[in-house]
N, C-alpha and C. Protein backbone atom coordinates (compact mmCIF):
# COMPACT_ATOMS: atom_id res chain seq x y z
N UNK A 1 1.74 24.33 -36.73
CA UNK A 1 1.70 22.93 -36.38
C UNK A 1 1.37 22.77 -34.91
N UNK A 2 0.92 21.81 -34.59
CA UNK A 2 -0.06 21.66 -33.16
C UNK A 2 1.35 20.81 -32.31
N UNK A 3 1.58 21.50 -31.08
CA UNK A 3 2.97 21.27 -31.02
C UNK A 3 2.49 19.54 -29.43
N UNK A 4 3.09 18.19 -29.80
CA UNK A 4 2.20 17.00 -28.98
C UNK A 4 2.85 17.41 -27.73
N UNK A 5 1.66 17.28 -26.56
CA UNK A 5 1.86 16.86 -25.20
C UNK A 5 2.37 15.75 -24.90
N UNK A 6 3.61 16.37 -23.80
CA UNK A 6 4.62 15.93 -22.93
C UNK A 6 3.46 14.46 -22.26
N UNK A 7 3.78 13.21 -21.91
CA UNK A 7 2.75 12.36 -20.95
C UNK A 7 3.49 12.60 -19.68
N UNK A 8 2.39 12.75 -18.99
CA UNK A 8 1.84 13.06 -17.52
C UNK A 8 2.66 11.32 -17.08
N UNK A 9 4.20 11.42 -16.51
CA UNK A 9 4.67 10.26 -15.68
C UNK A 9 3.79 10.19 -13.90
N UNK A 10 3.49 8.64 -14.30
CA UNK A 10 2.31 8.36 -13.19
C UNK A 10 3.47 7.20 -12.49
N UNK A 11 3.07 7.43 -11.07
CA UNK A 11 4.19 5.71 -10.35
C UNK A 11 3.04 4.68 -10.45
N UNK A 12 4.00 3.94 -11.43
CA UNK A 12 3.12 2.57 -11.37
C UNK A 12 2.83 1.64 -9.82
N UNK A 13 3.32 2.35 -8.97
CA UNK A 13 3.25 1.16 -7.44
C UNK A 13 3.25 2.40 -6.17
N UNK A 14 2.27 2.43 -5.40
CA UNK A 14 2.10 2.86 -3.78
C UNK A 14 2.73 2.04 -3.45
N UNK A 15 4.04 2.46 -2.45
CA UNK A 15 4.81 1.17 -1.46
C UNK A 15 4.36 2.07 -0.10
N UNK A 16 3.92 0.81 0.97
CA UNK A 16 4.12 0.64 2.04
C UNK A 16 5.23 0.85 2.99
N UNK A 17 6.40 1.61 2.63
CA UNK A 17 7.65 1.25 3.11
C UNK A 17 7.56 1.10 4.95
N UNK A 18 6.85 1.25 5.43
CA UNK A 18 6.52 0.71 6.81
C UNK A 18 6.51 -0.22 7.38
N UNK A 19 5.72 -1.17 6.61
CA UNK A 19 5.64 -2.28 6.68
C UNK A 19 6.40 -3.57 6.96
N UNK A 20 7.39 -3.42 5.95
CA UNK A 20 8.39 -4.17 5.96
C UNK A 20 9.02 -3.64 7.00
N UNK A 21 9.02 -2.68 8.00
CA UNK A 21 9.94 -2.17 9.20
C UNK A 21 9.14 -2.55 10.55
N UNK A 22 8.13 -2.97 10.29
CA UNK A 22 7.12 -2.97 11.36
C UNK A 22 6.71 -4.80 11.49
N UNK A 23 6.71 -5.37 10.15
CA UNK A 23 6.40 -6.71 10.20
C UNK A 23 6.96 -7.83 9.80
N UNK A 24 7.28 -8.84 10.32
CA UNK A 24 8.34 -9.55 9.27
C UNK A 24 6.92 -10.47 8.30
N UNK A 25 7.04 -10.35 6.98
CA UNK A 25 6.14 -10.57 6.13
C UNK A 25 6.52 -11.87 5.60
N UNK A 26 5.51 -12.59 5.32
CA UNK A 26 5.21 -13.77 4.55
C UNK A 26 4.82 -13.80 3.46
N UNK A 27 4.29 -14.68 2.93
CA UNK A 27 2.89 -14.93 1.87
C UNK A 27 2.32 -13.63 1.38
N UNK A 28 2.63 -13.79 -0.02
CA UNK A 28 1.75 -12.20 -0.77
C UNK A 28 0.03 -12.75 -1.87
N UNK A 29 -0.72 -11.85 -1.64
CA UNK A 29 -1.95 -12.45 -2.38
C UNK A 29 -1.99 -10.91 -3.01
N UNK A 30 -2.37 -11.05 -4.31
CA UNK A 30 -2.96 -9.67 -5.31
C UNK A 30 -4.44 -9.90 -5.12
N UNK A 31 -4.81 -8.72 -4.05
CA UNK A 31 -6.06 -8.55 -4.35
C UNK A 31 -6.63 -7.30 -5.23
N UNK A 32 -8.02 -7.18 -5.71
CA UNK A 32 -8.49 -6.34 -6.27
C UNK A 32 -8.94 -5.11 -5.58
N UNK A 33 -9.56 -4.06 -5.64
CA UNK A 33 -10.15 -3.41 -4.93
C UNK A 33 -10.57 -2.19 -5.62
N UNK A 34 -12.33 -2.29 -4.88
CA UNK A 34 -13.67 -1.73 -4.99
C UNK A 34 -13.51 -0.04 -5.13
N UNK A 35 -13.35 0.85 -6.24
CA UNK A 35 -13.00 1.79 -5.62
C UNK A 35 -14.19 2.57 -6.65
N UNK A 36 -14.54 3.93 -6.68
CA UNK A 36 -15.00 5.07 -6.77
C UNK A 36 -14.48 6.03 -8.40
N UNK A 37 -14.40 6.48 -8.98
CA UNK A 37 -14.16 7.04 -10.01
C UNK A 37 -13.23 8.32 -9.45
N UNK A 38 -13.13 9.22 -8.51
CA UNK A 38 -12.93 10.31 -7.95
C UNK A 38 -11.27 9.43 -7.36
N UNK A 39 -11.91 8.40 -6.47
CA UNK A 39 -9.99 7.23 -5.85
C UNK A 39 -9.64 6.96 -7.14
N UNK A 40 -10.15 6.28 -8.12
CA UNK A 40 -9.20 5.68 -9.27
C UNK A 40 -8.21 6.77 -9.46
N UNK A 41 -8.65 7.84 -9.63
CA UNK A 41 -8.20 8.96 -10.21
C UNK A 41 -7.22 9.18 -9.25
N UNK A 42 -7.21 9.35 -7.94
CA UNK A 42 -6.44 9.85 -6.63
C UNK A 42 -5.45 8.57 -7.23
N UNK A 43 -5.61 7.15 -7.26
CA UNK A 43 -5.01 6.35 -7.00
C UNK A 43 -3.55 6.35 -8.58
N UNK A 44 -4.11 6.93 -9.23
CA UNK A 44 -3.40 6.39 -10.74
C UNK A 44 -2.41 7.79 -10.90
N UNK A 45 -2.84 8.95 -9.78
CA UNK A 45 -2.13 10.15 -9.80
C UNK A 45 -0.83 9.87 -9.05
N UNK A 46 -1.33 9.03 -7.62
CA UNK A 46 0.13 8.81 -6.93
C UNK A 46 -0.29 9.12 -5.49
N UNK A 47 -1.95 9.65 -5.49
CA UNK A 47 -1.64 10.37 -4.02
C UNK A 47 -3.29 9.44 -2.95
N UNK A 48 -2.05 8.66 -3.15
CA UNK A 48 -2.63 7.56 -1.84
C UNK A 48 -1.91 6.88 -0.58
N UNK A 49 -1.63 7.42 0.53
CA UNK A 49 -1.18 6.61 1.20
C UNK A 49 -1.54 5.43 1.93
N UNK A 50 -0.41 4.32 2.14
CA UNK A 50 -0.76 3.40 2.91
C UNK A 50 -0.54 3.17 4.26
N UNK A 51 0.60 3.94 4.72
CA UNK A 51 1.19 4.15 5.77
C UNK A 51 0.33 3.97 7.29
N UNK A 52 0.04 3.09 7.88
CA UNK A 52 -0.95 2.10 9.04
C UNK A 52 -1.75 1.84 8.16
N UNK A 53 -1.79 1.24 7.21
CA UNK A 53 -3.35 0.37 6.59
C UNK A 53 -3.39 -1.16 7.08
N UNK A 54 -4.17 -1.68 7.21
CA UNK A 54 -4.56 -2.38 7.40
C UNK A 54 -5.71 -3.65 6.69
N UNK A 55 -5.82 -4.82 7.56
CA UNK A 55 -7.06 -5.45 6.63
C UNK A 55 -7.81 -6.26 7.70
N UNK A 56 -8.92 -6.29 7.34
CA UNK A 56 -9.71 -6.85 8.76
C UNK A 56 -10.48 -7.58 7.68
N UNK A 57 -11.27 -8.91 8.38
CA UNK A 57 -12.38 -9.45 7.78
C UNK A 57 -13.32 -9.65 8.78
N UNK A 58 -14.64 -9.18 7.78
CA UNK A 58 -16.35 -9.25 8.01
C UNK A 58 -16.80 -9.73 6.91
N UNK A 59 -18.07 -10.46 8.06
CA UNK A 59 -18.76 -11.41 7.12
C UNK A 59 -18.18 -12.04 6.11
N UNK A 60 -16.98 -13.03 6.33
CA UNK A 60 -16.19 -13.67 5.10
C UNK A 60 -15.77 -12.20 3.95
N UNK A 61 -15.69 -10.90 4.08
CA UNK A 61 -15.06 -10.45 2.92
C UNK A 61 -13.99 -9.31 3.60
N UNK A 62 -13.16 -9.38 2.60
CA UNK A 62 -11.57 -8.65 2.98
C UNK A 62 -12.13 -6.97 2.98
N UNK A 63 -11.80 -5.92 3.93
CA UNK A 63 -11.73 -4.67 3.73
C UNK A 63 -10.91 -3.71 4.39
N UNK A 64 -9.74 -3.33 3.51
CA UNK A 64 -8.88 -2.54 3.67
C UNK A 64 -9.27 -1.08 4.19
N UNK A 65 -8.61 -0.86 5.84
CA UNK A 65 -8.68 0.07 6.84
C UNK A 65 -8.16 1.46 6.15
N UNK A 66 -7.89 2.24 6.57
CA UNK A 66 -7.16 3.63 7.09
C UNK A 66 -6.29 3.89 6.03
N UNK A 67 -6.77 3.85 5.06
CA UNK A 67 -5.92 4.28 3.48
C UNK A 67 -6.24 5.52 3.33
N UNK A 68 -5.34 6.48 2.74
CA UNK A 68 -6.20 7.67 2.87
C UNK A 68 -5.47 7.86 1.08
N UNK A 69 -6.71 8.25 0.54
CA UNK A 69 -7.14 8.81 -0.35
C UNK A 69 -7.84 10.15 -0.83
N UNK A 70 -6.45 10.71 -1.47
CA UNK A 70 -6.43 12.14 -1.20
C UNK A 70 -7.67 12.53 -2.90
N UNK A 71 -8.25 13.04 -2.51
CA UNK A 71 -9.61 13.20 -3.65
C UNK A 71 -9.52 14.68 -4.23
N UNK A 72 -9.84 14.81 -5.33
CA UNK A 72 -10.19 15.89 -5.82
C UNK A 72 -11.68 16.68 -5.51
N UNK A 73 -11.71 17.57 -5.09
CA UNK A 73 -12.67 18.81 -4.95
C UNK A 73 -13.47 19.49 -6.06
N UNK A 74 -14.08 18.90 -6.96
CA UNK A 74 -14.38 19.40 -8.75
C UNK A 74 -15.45 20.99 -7.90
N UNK A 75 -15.07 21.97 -6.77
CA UNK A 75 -15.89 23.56 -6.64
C UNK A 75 -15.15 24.31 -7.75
N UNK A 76 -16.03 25.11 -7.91
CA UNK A 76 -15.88 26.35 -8.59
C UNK A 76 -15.08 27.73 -7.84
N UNK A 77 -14.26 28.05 -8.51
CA UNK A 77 -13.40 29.16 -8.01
C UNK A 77 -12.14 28.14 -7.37
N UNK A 78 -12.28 27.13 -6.82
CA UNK A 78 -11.47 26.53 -5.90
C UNK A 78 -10.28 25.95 -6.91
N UNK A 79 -9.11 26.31 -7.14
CA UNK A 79 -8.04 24.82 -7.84
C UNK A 79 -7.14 24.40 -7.04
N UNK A 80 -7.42 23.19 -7.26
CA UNK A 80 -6.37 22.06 -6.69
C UNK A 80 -6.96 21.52 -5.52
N UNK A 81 -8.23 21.83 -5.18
CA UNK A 81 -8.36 21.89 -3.65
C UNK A 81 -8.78 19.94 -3.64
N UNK A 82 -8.62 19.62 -2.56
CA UNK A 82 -8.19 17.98 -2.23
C UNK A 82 -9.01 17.74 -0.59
N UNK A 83 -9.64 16.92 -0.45
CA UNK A 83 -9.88 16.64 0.93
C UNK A 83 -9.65 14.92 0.70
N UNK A 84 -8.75 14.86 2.23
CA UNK A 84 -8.93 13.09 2.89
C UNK A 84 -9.72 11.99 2.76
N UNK A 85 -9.84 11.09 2.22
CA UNK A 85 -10.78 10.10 2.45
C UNK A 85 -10.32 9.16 2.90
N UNK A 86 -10.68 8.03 4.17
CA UNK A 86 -10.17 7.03 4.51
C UNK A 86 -11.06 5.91 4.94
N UNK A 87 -12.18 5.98 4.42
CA UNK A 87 -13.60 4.81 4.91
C UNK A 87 -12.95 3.60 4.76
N UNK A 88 -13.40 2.33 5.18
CA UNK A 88 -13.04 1.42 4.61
C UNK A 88 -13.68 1.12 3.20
N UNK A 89 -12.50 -0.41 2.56
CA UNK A 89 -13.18 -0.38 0.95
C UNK A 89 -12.81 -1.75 0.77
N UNK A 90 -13.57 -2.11 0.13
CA UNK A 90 -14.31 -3.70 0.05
C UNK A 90 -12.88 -4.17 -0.66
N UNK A 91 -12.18 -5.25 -0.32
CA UNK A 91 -11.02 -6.06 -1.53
C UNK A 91 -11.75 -6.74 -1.99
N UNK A 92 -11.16 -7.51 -3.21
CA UNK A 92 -11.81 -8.27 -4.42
C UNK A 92 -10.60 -9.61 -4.29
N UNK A 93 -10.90 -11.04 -4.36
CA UNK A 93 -10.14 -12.01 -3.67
C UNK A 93 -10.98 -12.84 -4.23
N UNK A 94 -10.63 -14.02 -4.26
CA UNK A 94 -11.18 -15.66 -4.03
C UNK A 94 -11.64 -16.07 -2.90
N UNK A 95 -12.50 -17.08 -2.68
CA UNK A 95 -13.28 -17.60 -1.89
C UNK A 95 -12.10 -18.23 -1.39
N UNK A 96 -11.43 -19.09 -2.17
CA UNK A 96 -9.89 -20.02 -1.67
C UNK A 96 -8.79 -19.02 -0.92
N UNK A 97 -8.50 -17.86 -1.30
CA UNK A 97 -7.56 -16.64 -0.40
C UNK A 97 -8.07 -16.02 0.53
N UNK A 98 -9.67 -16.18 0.39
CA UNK A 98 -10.04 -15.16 2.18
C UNK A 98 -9.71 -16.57 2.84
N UNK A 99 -10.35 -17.73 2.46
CA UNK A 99 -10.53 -18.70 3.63
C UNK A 99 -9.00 -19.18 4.04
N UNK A 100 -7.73 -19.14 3.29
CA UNK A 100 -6.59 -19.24 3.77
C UNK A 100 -5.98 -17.95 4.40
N UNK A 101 -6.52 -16.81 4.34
CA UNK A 101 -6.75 -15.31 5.18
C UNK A 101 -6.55 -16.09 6.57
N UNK A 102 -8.32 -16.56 6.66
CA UNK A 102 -8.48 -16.75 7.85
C UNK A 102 -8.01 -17.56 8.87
N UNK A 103 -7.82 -18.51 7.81
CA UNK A 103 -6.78 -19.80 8.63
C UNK A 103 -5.61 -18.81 9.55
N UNK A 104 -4.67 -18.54 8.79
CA UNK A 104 -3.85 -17.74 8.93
C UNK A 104 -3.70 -16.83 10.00
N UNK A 105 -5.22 -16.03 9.82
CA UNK A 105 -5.39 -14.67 11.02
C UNK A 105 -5.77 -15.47 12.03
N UNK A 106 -6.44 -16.63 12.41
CA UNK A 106 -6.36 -17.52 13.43
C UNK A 106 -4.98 -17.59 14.55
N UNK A 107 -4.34 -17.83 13.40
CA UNK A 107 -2.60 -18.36 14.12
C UNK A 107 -2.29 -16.89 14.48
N UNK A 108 -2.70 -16.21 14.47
CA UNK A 108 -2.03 -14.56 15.39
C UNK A 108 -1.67 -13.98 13.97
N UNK A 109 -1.19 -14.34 12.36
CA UNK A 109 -0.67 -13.45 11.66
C UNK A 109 -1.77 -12.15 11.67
N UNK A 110 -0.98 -11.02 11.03
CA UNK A 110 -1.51 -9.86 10.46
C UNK A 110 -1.88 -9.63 9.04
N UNK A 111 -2.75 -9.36 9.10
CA UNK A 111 -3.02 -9.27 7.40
C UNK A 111 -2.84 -7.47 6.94
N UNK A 112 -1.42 -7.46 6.35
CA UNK A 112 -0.94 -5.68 6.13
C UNK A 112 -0.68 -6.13 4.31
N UNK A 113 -1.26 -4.26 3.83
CA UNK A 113 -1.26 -4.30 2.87
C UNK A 113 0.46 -3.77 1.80
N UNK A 114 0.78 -3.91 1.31
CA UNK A 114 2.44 -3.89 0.90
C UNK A 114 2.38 -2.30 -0.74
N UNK A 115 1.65 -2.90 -1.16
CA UNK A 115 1.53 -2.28 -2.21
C UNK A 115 0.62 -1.98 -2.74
N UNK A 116 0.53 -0.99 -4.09
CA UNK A 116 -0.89 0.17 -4.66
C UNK A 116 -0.72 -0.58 -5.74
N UNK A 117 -0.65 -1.39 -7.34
CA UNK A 117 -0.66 -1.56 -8.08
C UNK A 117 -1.02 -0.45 -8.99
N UNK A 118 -1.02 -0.07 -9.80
CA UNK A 118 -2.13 0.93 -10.40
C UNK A 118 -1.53 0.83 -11.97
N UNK A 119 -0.55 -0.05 -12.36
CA UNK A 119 0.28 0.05 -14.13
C UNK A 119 -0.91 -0.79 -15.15
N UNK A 120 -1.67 -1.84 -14.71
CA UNK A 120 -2.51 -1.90 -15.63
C UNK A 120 -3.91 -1.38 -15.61
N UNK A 121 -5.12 -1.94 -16.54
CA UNK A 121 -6.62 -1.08 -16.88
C UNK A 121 -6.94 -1.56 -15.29
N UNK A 122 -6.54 -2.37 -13.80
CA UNK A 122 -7.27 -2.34 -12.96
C UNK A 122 -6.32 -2.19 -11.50
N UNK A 123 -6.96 -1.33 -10.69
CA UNK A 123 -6.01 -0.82 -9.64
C UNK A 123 -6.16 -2.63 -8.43
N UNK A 124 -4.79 -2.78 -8.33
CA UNK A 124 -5.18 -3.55 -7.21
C UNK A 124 -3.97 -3.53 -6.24
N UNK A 125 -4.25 -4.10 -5.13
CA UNK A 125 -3.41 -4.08 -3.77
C UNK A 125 -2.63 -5.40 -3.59
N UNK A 126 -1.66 -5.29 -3.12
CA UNK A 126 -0.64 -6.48 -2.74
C UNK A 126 -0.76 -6.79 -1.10
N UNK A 127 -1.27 -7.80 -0.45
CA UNK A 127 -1.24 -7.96 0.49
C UNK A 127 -0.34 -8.79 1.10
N UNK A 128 -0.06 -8.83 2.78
CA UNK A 128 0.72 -10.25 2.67
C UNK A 128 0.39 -10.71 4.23
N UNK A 129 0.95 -11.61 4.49
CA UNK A 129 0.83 -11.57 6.02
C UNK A 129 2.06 -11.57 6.40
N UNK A 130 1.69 -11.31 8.27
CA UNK A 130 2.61 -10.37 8.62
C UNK A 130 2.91 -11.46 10.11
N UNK A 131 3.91 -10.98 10.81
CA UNK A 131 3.78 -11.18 12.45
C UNK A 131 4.51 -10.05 12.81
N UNK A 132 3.98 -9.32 13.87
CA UNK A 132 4.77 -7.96 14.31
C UNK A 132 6.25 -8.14 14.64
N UNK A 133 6.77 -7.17 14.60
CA UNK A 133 8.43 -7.16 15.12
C UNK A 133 8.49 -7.04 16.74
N UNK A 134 9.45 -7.15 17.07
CA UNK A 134 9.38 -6.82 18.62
C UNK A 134 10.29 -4.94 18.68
N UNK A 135 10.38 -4.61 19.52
CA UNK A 135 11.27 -3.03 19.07
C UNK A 135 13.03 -3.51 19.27
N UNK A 136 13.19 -4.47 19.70
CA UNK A 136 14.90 -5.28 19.55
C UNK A 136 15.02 -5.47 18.29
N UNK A 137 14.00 -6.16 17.73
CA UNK A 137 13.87 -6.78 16.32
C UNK A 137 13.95 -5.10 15.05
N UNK A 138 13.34 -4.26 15.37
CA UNK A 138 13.53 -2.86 14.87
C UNK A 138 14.84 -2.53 14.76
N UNK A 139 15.31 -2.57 16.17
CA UNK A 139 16.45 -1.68 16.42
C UNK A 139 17.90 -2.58 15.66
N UNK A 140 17.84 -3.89 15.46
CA UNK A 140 18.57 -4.90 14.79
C UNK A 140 18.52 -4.73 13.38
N UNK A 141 17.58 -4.34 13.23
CA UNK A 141 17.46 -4.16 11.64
C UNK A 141 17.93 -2.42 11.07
N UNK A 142 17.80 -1.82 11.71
CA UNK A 142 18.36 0.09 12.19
C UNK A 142 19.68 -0.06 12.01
N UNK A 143 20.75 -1.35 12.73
CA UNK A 143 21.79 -1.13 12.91
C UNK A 143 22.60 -1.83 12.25
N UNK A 144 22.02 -3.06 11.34
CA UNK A 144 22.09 -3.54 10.24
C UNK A 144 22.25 -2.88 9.19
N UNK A 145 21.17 -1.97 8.76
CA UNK A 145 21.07 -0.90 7.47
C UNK A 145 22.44 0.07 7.84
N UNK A 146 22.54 0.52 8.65
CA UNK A 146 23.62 1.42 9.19
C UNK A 146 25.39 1.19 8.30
N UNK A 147 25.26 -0.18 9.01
CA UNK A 147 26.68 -1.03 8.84
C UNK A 147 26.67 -1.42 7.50
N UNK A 148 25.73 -1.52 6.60
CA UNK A 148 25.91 -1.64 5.00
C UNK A 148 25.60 -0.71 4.51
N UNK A 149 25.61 0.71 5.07
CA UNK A 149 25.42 2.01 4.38
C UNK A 149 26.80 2.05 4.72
N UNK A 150 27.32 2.11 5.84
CA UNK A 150 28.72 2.49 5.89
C UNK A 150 30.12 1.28 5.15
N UNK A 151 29.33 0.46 4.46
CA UNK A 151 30.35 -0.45 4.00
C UNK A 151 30.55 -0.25 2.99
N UNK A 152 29.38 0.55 2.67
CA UNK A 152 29.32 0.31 0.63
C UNK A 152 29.52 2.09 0.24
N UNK A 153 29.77 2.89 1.43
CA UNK A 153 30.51 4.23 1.82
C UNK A 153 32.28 3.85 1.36
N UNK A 154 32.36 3.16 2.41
CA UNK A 154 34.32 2.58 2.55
C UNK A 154 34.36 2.44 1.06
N UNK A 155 33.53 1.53 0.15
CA UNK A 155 33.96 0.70 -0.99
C UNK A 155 33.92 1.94 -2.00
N UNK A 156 32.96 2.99 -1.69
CA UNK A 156 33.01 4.10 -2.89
C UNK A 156 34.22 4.63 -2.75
N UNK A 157 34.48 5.38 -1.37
CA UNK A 157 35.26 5.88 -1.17
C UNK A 157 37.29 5.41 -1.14
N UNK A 158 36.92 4.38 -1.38
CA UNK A 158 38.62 3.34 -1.62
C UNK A 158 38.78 3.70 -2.92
């Protein structure tokens, strides 16, 4: 008897966890994004980071910075072998969400990306806007997490 394969567990979501430490975030838009057959694949495996990505706009269209997308190598003799990719890559959006983008990136916000989507047939990105932290604003939030790690410590430990 033909004995069935185990399924290959994939993370349905790339998090940013930076982000939220670096920006205090607003407004989220699901955008789409333009990718390659070789990234889908990088992207639906798990091995994409977002960690400093970014989003800039040209010529009216959204394109996500410094993602690195770790690719497969299909050489011969070679397994597993992987090289970096980080070009920029076109987002997929409404005419109505770039132009409230821009409004937006006007007023000083940041446009940072939050999340990888990848659970249904199309990979897309969670964006949001941002305004930077100050490093007080860091260190407040450091010592915050601290004091409810150590509270909910006391409560196990009682």
């Amino acid at each position: 008897m033909a004995q069935k394969k185990k399924p290959i567990l994939t993370p349905k979501a790339v998090l940013n966890r930076r982000a939220r430490f670096d920006y205090e975030l607003g407004e989220e838009i699901i955008a789409g994004l333009a990718l390659t057959g070789p990234e889908v694949r990088a992207a639906r495996d798990g091995h994409v980071q977002l960690k400093g990505t970014f989003v800039t706009i040209r010529n009216n269209e959204l394109w996500l910075n410094n993602a690195s997308f770790s690719l497969k190598l299909n050489q011969k003799g070679i397994v597993g072998a992987r090289t970096i990719d980080t070009e920029p890559r076109k987002l997929l959006a409404s005419r109505k969400q770039i132009d409230s983008l821009v409004a937006s990136r006007k007023e000083g916000m940041s446009i940072i990306p939050t999340k990888l989507l990848t659970a249904g047939r199309f990979i897309k990105v969670v964006i949001a806007l941002g305004k930077g932290k100050k490093n007080y604003d860091k260190r407040e939030t450091l010592k915050r997490r601290d004091q409810e790690r150590d509270a909910h410590r006391a409560i196990m430990n009682a």
